[in-house]
C-alpha atoms as a PDB file:
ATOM      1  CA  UNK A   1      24.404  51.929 -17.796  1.00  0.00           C
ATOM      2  CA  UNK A   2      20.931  51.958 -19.933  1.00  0.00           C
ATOM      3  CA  UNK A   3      20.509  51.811 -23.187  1.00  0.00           C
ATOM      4  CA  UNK A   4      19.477  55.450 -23.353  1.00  0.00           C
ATOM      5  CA  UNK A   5      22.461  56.712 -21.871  1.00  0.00           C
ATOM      6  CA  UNK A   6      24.811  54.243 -24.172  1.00  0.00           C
ATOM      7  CA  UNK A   7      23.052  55.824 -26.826  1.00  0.00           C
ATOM      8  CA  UNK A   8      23.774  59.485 -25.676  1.00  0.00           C
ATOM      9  CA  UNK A   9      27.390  58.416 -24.789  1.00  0.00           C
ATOM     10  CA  UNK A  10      27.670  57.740 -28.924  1.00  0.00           C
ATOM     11  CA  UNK A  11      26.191  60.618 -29.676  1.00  0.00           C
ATOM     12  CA  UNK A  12      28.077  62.829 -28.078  1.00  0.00           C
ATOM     13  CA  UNK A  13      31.302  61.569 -28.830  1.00  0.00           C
ATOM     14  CA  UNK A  14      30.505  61.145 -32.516  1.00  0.00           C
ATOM     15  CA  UNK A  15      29.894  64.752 -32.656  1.00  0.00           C
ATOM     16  CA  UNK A  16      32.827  65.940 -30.378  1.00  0.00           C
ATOM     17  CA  UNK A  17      34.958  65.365 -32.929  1.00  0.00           C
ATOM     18  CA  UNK A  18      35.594  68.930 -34.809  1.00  0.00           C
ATOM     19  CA  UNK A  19      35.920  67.218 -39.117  1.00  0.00           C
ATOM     20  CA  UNK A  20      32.476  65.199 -38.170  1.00  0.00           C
ATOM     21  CA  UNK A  21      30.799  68.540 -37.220  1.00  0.00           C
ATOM     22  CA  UNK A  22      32.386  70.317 -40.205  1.00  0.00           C
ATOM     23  CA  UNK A  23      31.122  67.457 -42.381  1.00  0.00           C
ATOM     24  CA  UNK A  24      27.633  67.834 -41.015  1.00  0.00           C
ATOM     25  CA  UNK A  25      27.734  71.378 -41.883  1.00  0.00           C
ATOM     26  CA  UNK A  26      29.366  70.968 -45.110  1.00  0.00           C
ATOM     27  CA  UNK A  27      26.320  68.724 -46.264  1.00  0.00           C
ATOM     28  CA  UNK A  28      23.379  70.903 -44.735  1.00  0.00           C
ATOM     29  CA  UNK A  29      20.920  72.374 -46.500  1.00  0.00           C
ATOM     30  CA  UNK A  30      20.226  69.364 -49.374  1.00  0.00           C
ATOM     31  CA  UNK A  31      24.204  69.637 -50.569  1.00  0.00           C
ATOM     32  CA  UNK A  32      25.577  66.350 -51.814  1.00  0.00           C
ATOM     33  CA  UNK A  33      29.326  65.969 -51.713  1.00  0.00           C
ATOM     34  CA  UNK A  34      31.862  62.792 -52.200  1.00  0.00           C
ATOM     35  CA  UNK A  35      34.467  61.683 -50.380  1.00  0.00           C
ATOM     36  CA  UNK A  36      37.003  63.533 -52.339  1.00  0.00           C
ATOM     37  CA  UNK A  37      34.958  66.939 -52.455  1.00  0.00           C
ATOM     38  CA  UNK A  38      34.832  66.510 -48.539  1.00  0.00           C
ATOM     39  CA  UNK A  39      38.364  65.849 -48.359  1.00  0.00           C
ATOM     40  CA  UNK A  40      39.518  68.681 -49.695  1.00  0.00           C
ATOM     41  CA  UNK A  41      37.476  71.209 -48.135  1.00  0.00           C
ATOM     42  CA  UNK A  42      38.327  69.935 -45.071  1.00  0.00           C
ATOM     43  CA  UNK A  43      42.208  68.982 -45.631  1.00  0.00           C
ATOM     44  CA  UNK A  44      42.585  65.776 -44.290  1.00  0.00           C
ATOM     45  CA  UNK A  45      43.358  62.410 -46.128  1.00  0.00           C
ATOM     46  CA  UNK A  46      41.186  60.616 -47.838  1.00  0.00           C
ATOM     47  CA  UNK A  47      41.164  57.480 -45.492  1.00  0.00           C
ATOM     48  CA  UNK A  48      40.512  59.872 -42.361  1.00  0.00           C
ATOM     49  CA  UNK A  49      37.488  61.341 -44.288  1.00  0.00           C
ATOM     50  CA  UNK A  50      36.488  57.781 -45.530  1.00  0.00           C
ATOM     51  CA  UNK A  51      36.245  56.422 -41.184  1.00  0.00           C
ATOM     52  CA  UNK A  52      34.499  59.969 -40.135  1.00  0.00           C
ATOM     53  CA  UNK A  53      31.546  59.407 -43.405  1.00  0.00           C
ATOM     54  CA  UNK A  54      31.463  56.148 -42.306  1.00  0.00           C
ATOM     55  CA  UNK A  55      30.821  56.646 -38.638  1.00  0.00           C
ATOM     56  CA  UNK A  56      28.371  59.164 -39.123  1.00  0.00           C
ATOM     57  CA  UNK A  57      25.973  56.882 -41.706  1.00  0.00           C
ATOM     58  CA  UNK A  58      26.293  53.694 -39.336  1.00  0.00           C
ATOM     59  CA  UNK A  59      24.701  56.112 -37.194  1.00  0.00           C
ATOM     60  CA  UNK A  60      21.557  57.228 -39.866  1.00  0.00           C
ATOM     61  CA  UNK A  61      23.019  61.213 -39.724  1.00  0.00           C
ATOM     62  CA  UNK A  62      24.285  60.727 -43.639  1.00  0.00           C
ATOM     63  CA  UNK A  63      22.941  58.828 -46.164  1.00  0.00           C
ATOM     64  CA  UNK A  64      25.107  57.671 -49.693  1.00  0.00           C
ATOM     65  CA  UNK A  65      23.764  57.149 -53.086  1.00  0.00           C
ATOM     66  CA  UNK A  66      25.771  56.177 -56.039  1.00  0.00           C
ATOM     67  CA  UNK A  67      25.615  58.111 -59.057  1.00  0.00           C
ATOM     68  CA  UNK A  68      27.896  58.117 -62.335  1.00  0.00           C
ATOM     69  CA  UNK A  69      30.824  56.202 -60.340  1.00  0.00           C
ATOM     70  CA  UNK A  70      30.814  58.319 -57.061  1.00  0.00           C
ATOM     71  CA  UNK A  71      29.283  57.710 -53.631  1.00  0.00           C
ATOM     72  CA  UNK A  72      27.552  61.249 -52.890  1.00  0.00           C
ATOM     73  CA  UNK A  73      27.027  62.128 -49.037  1.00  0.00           C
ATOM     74  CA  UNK A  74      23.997  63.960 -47.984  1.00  0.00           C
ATOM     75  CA  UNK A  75      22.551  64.502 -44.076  1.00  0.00           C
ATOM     76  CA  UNK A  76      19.901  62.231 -44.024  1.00  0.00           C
ATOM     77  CA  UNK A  77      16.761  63.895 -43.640  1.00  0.00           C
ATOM     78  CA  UNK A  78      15.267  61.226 -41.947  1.00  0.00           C
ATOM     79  CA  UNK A  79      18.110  61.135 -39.033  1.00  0.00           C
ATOM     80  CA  UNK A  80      17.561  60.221 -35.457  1.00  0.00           C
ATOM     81  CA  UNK A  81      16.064  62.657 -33.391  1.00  0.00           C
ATOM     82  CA  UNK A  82      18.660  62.907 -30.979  1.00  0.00           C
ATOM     83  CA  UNK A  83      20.726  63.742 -33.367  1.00  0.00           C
ATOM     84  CA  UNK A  84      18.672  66.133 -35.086  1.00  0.00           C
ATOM     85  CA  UNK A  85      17.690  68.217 -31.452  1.00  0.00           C
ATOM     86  CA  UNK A  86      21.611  68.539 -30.789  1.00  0.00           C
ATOM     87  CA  UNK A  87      22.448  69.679 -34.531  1.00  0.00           C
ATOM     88  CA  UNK A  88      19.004  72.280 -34.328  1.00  0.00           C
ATOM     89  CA  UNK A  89      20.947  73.651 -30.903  1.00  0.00           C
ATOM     90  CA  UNK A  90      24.336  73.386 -32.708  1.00  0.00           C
ATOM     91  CA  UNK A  91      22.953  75.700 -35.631  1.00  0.00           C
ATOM     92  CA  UNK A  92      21.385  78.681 -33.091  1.00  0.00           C
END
């Protein structure tokens, strides 16, 4: 298998999952939300919410910054392209 295909094989199953698409949603447009804020919109435990934020930034689609004792999530604007041409489709 190449590289490029491993890579698409991530992708795709990062984003098949229906709370990681939500989250990516949630957080468009500039919002910043924590892990509690996303929790509760989406109505899962906290722990579930933790592994999904955390998949997603080892993967550059969300960035965290600390501020004031929180972690606030935002979609990195600065995200891999592959990423970004599936979420511009996603958005049509």
């Amino acid at each position: 298998m190449s590289v490029n295909t491993k890579r698409w094989t991530v992708v795709f199953r990062t984003l098949s999952n229906i709370n990681r698409l939500k989250i990516i949603q949630m957080l468009s447009g500039g919002r910043k939300m924590t892990v509690g804020q996303i929790s509760g919109n989406l109505g899962i435990s906290f722990k579930a919410t933790s592994n999904h934020l955390a998949m997603l930034k080892n993967l550059d689609v969300l960035e965290a910054h600390g501020s004031e004792g929180h972690v606030f999530y935002s979609v990195n604007p600065r995200k891999p392209g592959d990423f970004t041409k599936i979420l511009n489709h996603l958005s049509r």
